[in-house]
PDB file of N, CA and C in Angstrom:
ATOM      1  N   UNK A   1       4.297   0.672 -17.691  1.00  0.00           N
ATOM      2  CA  UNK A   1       4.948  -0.355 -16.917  1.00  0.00           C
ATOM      3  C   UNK A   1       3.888  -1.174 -16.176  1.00  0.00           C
ATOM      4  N   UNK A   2       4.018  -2.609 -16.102  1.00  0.00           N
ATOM      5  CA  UNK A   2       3.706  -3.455 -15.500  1.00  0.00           C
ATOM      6  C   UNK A   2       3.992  -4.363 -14.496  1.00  0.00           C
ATOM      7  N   UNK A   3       3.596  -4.446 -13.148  1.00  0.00           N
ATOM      8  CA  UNK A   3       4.418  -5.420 -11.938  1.00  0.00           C
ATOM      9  C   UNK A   3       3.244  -6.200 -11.524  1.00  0.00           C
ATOM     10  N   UNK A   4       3.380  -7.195 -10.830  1.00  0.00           N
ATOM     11  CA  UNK A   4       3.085  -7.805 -10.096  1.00  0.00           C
ATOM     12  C   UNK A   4       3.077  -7.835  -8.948  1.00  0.00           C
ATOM     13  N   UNK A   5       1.976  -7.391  -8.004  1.00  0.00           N
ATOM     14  CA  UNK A   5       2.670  -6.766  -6.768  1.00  0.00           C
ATOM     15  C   UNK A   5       1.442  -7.530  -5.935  1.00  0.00           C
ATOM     16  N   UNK A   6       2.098  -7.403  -4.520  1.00  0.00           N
ATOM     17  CA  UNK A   6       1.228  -8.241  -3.258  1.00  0.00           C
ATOM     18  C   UNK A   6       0.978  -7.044  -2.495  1.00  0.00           C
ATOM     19  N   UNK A   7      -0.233  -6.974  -2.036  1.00  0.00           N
ATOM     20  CA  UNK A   7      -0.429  -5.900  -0.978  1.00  0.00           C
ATOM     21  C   UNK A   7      -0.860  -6.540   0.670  1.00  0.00           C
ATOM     22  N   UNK A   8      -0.117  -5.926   1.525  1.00  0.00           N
ATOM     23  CA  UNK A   8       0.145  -6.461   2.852  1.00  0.00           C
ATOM     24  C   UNK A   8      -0.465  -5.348   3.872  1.00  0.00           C
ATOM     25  N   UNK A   9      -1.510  -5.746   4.753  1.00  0.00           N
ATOM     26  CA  UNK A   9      -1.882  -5.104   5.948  1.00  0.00           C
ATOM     27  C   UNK A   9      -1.209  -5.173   6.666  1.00  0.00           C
ATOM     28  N   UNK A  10      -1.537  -3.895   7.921  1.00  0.00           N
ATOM     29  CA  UNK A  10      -0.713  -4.264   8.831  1.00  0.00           C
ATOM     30  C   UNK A  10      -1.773  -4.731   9.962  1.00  0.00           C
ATOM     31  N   UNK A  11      -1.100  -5.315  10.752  1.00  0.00           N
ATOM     32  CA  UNK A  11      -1.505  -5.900  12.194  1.00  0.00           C
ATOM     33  C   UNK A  11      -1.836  -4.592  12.679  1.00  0.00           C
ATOM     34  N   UNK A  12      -1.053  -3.549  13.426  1.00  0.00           N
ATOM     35  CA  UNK A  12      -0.765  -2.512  14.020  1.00  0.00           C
ATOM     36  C   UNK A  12      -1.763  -1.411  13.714  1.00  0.00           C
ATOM     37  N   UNK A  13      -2.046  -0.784  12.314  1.00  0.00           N
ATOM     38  CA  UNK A  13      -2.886   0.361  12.445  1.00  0.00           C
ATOM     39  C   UNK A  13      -3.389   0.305  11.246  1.00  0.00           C
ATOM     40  N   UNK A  14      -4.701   0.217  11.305  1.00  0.00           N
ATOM     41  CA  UNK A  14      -5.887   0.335  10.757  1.00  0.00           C
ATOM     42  C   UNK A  14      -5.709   1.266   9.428  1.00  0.00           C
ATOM     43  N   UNK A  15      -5.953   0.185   8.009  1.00  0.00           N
ATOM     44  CA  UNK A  15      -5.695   0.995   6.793  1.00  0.00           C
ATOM     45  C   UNK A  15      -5.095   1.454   6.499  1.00  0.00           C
ATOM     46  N   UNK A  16      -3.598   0.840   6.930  1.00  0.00           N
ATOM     47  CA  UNK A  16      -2.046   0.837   6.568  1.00  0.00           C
ATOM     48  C   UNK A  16      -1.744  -0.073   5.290  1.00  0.00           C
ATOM     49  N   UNK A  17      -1.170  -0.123   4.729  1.00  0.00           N
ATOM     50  CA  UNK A  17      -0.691  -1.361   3.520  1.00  0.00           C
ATOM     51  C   UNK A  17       0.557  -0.665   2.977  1.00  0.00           C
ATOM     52  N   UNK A  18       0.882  -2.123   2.669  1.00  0.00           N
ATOM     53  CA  UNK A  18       2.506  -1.939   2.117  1.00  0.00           C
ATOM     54  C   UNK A  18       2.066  -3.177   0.904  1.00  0.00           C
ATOM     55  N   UNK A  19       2.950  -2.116  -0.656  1.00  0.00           N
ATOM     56  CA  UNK A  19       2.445  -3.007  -1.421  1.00  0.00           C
ATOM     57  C   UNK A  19       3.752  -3.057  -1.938  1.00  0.00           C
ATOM     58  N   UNK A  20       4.475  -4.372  -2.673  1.00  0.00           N
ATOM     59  CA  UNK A  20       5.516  -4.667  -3.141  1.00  0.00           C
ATOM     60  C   UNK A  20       5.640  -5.630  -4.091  1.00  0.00           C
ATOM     61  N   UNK A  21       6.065  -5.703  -5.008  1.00  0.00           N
ATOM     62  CA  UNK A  21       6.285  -6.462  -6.002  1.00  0.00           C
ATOM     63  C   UNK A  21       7.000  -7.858  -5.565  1.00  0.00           C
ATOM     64  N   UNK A  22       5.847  -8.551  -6.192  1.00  0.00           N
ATOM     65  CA  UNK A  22       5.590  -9.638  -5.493  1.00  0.00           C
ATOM     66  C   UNK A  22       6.741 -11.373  -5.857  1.00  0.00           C
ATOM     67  N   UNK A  23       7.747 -10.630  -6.839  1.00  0.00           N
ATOM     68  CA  UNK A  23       8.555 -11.749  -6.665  1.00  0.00           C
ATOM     69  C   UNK A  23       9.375 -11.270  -5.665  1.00  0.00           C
ATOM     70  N   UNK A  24       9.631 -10.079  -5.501  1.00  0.00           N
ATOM     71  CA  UNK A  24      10.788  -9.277  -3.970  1.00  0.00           C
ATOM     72  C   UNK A  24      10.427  -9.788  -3.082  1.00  0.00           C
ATOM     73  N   UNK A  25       8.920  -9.706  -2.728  1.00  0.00           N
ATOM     74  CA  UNK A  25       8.368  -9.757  -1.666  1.00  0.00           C
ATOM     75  C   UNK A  25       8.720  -8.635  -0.532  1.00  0.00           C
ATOM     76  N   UNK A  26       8.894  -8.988   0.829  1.00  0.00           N
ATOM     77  CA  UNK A  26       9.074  -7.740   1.603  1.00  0.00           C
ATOM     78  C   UNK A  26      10.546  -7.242   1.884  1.00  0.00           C
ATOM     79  N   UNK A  27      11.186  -8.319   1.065  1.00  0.00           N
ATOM     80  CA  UNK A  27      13.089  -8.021   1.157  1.00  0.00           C
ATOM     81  C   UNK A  27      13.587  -6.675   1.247  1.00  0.00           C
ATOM     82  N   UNK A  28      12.853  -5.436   0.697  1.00  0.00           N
ATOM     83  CA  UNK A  28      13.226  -4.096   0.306  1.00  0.00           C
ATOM     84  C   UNK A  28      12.784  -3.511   1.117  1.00  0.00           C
ATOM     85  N   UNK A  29      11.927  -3.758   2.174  1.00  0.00           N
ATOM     86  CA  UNK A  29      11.530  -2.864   3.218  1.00  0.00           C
ATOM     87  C   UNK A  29      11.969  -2.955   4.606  1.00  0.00           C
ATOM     88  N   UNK A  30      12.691  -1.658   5.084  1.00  0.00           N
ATOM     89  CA  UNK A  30      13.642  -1.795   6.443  1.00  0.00           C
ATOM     90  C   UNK A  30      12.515  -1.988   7.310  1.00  0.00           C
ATOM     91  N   UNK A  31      13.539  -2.591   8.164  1.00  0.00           N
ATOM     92  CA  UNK A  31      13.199  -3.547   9.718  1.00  0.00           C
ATOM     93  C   UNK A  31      12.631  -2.280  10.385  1.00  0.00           C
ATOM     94  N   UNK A  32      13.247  -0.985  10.680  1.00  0.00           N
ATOM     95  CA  UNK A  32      12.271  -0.082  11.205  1.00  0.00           C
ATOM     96  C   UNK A  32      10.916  -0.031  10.742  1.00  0.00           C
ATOM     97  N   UNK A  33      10.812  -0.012   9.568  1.00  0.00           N
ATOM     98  CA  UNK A  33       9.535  -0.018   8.642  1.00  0.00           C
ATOM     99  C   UNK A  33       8.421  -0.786   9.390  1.00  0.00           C
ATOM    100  N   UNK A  34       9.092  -1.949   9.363  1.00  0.00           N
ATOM    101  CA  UNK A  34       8.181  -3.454   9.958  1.00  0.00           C
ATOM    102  C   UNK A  34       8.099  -3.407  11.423  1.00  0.00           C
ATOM    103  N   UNK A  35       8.805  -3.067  11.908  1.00  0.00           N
ATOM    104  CA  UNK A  35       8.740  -2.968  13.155  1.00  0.00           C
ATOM    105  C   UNK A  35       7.557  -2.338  14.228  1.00  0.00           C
ATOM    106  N   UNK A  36       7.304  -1.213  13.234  1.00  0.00           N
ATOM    107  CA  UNK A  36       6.028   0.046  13.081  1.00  0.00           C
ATOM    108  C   UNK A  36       5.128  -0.629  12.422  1.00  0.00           C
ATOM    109  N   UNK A  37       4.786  -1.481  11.386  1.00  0.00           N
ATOM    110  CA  UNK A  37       3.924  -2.290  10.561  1.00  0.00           C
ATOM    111  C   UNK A  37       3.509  -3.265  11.371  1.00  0.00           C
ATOM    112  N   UNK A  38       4.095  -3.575  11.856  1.00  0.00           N
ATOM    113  CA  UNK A  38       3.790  -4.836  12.413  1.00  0.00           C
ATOM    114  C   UNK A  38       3.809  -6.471  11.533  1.00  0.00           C
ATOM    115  N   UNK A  39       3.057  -7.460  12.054  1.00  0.00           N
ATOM    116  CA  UNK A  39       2.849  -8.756  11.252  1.00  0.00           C
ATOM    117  C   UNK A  39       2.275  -8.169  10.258  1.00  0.00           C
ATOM    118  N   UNK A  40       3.020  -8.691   8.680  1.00  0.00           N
ATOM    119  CA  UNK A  40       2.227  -8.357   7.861  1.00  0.00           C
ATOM    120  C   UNK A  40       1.050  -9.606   7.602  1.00  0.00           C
ATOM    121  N   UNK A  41      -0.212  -9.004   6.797  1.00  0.00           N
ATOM    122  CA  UNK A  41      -1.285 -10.020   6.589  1.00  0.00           C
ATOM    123  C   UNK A  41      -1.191  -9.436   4.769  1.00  0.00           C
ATOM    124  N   UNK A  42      -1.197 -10.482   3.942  1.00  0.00           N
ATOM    125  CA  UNK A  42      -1.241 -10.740   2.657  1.00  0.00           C
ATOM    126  C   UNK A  42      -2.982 -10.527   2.643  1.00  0.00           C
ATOM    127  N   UNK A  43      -3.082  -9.230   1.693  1.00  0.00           N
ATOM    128  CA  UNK A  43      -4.786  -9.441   1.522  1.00  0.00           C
ATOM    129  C   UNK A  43      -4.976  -9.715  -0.104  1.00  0.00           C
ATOM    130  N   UNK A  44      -3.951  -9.052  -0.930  1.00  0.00           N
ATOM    131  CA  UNK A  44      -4.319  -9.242  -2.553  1.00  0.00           C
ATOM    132  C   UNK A  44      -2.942  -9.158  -3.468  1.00  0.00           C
ATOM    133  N   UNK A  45      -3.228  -9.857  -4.578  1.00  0.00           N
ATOM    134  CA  UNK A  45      -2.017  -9.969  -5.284  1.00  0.00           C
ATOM    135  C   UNK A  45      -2.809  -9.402  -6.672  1.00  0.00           C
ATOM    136  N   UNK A  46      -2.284  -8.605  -7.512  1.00  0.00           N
ATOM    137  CA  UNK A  46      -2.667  -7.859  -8.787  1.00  0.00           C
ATOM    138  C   UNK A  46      -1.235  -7.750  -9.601  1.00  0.00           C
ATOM    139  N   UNK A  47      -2.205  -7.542 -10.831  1.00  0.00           N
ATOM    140  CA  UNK A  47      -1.135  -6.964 -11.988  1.00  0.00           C
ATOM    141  C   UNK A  47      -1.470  -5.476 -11.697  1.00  0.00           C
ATOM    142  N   UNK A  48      -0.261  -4.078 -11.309  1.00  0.00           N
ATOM    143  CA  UNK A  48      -0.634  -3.008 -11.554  1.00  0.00           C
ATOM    144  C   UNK A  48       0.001  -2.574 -12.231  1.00  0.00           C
ATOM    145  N   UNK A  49      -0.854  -1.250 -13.273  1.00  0.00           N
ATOM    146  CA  UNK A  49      -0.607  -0.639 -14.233  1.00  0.00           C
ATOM    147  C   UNK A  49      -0.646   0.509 -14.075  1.00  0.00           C
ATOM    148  N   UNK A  50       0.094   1.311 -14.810  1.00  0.00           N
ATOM    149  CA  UNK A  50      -0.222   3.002 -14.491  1.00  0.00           C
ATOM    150  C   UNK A  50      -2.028   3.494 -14.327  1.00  0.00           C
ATOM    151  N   UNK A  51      -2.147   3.058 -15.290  1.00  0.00           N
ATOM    152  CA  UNK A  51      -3.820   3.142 -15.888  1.00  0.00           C
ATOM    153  C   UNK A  51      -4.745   2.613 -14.820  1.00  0.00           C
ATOM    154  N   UNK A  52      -4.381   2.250 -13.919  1.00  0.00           N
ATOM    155  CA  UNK A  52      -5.302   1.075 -12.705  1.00  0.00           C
ATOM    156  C   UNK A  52      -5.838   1.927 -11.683  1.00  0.00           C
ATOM    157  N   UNK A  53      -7.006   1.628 -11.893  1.00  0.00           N
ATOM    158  CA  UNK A  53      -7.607   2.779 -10.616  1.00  0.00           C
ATOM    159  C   UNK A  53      -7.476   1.976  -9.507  1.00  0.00           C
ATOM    160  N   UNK A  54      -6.733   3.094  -8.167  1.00  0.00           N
ATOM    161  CA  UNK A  54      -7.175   2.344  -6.817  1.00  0.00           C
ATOM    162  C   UNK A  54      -7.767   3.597  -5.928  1.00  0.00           C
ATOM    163  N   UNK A  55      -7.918   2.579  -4.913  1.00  0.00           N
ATOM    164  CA  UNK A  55      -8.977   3.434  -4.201  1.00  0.00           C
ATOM    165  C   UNK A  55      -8.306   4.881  -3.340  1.00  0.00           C
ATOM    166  N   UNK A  56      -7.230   4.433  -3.033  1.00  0.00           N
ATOM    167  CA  UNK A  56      -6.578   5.298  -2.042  1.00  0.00           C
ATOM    168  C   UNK A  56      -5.568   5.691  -2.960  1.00  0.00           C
ATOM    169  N   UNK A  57      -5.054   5.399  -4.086  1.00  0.00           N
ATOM    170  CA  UNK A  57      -3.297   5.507  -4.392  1.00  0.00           C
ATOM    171  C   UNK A  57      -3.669   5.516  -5.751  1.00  0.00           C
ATOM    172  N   UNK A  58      -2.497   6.372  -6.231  1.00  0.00           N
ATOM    173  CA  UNK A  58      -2.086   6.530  -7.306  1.00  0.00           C
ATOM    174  C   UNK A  58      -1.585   5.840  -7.825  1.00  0.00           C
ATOM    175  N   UNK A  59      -2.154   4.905  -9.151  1.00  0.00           N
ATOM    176  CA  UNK A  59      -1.178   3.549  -9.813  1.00  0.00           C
ATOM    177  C   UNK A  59       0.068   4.087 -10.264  1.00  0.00           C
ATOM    178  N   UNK A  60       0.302   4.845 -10.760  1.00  0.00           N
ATOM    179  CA  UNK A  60       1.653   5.144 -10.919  1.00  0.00           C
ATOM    180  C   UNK A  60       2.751   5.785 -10.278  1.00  0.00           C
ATOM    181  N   UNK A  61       2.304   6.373  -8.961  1.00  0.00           N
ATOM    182  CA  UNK A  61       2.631   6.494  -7.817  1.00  0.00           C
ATOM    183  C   UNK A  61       3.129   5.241  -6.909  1.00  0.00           C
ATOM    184  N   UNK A  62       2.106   4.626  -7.060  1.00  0.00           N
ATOM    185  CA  UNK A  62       3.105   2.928  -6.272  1.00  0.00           C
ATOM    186  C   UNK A  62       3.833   2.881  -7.264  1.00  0.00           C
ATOM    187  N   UNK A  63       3.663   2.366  -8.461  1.00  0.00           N
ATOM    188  CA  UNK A  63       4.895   1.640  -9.318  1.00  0.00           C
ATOM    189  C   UNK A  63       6.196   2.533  -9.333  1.00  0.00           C
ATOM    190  N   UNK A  64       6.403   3.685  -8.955  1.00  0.00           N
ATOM    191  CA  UNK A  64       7.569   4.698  -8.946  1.00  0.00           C
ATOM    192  C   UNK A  64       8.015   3.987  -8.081  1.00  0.00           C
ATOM    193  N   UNK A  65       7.250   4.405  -5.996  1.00  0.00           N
ATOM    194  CA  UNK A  65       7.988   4.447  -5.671  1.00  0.00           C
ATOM    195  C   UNK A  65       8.313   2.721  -5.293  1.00  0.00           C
ATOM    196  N   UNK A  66       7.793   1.834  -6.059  1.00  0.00           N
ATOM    197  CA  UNK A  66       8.191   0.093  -5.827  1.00  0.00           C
ATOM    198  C   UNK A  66       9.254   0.065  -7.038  1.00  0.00           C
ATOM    199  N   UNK A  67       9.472   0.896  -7.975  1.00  0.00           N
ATOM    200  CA  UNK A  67      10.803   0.902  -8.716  1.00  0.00           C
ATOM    201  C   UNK A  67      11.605   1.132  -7.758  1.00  0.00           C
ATOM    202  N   UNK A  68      11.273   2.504  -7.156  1.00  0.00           N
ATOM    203  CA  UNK A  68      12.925   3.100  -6.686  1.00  0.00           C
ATOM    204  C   UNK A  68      13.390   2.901  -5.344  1.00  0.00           C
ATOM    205  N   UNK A  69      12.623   2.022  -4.731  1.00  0.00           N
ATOM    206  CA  UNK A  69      12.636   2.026  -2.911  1.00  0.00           C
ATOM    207  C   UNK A  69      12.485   0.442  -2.539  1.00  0.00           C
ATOM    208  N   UNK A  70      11.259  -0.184  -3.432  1.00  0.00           N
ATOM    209  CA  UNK A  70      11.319  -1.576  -3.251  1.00  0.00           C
ATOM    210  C   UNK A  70       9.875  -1.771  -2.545  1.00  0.00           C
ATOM    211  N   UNK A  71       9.300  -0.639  -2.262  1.00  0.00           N
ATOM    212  CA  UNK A  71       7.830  -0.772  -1.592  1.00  0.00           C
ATOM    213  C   UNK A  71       7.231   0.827  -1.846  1.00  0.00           C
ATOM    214  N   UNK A  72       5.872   0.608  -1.437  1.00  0.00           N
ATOM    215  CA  UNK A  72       5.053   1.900  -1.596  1.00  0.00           C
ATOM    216  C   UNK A  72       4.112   1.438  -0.297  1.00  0.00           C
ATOM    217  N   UNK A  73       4.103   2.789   0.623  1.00  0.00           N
ATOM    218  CA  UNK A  73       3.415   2.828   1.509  1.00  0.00           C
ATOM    219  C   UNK A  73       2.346   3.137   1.845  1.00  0.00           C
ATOM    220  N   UNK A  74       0.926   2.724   2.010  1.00  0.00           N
ATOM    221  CA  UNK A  74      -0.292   3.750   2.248  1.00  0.00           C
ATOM    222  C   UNK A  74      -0.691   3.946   3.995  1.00  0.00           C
ATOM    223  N   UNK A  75      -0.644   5.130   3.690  1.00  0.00           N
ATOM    224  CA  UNK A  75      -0.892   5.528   5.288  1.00  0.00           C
ATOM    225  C   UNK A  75      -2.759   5.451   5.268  1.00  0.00           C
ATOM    226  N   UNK A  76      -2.971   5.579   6.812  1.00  0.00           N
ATOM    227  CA  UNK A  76      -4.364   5.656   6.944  1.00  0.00           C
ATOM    228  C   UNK A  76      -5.248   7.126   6.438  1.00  0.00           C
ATOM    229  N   UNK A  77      -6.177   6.988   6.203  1.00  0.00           N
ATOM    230  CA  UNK A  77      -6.692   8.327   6.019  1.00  0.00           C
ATOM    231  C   UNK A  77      -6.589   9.631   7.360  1.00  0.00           C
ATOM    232  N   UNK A  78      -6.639  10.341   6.918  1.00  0.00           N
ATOM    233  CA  UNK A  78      -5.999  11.544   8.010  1.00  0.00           C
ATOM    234  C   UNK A  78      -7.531  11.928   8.512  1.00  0.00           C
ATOM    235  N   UNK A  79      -7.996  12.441   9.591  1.00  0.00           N
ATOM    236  CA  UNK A  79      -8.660  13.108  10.036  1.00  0.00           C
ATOM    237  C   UNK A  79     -10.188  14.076   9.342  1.00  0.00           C
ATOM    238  N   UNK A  80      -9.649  14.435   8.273  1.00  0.00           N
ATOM    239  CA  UNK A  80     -10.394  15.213   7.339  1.00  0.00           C
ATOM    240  C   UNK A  80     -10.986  14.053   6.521  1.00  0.00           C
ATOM    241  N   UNK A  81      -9.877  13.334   5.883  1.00  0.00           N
ATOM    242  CA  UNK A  81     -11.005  11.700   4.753  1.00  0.00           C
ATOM    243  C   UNK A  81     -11.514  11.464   5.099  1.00  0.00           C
ATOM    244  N   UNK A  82     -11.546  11.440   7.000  1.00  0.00           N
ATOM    245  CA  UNK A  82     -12.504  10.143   7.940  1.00  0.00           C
ATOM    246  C   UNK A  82     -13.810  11.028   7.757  1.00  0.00           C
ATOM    247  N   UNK A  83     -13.445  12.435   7.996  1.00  0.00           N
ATOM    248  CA  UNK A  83     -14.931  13.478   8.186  1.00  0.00           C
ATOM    249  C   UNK A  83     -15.972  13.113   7.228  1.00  0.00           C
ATOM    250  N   UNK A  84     -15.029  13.612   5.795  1.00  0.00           N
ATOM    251  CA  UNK A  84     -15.377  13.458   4.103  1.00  0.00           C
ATOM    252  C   UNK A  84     -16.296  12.309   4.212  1.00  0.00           C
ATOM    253  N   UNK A  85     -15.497  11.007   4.264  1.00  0.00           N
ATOM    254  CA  UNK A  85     -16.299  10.355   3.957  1.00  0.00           C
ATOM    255  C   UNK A  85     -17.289   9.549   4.958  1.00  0.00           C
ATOM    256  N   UNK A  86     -17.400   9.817   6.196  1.00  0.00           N
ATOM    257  CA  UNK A  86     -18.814  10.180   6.755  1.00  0.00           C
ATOM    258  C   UNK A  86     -19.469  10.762   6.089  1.00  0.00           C
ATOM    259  N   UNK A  87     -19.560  12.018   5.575  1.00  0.00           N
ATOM    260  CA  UNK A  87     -20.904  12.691   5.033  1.00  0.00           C
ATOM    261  C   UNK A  87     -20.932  12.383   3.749  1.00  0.00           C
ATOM    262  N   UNK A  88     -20.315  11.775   3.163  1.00  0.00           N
ATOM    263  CA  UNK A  88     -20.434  10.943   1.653  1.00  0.00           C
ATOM    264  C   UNK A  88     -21.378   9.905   1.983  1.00  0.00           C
ATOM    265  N   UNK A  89     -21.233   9.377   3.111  1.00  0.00           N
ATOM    266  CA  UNK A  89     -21.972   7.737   3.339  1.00  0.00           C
ATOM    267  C   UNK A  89     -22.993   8.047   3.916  1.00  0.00           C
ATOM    268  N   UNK A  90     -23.190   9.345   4.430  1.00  0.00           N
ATOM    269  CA  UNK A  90     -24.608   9.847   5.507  1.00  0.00           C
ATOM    270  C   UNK A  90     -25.989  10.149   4.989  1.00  0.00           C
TER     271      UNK A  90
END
């Protein structure tokens, strides 16, 4: 499977994104959602594919849950990634 999807920062917390298929746009994602998100900021628009490497997320993991929900959420890295990748970069 193939979409077209926009990925959106948030204002609010650092290495958040909400990515959604980009003729929907953000129509599928509740107002609580956004509310917690904050202003979204548009950083990239892609074709994703199962096969698509990203950095944080599973390509076929977004495209599930932007089939079945209308968005896919990435949270920030937890505590331990932040450690990780300090001593990756050190």
């Amino acid at each position: 499977m193939k979409r077209l999807c926009e990925i959106f920062r948030s204002s609010r917390k650092e290495e958040m994104y909400l990515y959604v298929d980009r003729a929907r746009g953000l129509a599928d994602v509740p107002e609580a959602l956004m509310a917690q998100f904050g202003e979204p900021r548009s950083v990239m628009v892609l074709m994703l594919d199962s096969g698509r490497k990203l950095a944080r997320a599973d390509a076929a993991e977004v495209l599930d849950k932007i089939e079945q929900q209308g968005f896919y959420l990435q949270m920030p890295p937890s505590e331990a990634e932040l450690r990780r990748r300090e001593r990756a970069d050190g």
